[in-house]
Protein backbone atom coordinates (compact mmCIF):
# COMPACT_ATOMS: atom_id res chain seq x y z
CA UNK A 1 20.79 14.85 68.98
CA UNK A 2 19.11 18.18 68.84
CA UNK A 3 20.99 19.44 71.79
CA UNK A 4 24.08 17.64 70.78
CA UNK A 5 25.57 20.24 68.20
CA UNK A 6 25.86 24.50 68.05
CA UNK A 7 23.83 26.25 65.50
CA UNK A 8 26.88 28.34 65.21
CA UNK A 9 29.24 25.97 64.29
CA UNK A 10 26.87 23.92 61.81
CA UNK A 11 25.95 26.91 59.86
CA UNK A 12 30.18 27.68 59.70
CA UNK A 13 30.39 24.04 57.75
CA UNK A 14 27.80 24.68 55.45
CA UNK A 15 29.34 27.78 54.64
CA UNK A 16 32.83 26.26 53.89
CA UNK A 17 30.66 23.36 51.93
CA UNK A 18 29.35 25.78 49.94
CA UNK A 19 32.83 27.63 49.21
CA UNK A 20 34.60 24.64 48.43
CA UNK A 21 31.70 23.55 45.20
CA UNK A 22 31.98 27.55 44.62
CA UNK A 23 35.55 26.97 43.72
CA UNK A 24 35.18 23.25 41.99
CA UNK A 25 33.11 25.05 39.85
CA UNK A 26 35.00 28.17 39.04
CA UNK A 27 38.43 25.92 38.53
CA UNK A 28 36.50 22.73 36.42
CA UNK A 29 33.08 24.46 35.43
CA UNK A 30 29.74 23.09 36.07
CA UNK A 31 28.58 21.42 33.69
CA UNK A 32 28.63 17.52 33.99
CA UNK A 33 29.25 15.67 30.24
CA UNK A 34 28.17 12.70 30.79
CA UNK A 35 24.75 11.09 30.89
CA UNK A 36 24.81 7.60 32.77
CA UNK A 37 24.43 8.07 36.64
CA UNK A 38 27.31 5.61 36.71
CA UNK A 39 29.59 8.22 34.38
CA UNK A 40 28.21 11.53 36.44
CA UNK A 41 29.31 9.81 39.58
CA UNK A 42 32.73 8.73 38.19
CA UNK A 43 33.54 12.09 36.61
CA UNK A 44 32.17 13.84 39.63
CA UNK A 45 34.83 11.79 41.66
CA UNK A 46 38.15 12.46 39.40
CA UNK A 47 36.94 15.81 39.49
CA UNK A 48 37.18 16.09 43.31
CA UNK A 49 40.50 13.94 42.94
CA UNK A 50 42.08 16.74 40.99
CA UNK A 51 40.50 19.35 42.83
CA UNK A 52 42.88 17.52 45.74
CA UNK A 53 45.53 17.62 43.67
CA UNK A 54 44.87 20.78 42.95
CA UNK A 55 44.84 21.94 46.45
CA UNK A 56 47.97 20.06 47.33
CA UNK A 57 50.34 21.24 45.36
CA UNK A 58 49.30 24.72 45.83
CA UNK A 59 50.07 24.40 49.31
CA UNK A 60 53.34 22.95 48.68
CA UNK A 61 54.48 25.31 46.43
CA UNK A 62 53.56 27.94 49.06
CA UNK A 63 55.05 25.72 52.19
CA UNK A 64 58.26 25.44 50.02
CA UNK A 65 58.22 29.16 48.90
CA UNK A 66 58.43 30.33 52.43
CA UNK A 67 61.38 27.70 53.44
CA UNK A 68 63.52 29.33 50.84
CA UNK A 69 62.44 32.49 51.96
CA UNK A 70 63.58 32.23 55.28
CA UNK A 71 66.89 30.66 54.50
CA UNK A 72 67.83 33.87 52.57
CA UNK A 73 67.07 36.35 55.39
């Protein structure tokens, strides 16, 4: 295992790891509401669902944006 990965590479991930709570936060705050471990998990997950969602129809808005701009040229 030790010789099975690049130091490079693994530090790249924890970098984008890092960027992607960075922005979860930023978008949805950081503060969790509720108090139950049960309840943090749960929110935790719809928050990453909409963070998804979030993501996705960014990316189709921009995929879509470009179509119609290149049908006008």
């Amino acid at each position: 295992m030790k010789c099975g990965y690049s130091k490079l590479l693994y530090n790249q991930r924890n970098k984008k790891n890092e960027t992607i709570v960075s922005v979860i936060k930023r978008l949805f705050g950081e503060h969790i509401r509720s108090r139950s471990m049960r309840t943090q998990n749960r929110e935790i997950s719809f928050i990453c669902i909409a963070y998804n969602i979030h993501r996705l129809t960014n990316l189709t808005l921009i995929i879509d944006g470009f179509y119609k701009a290149r049908q006008n040229i």
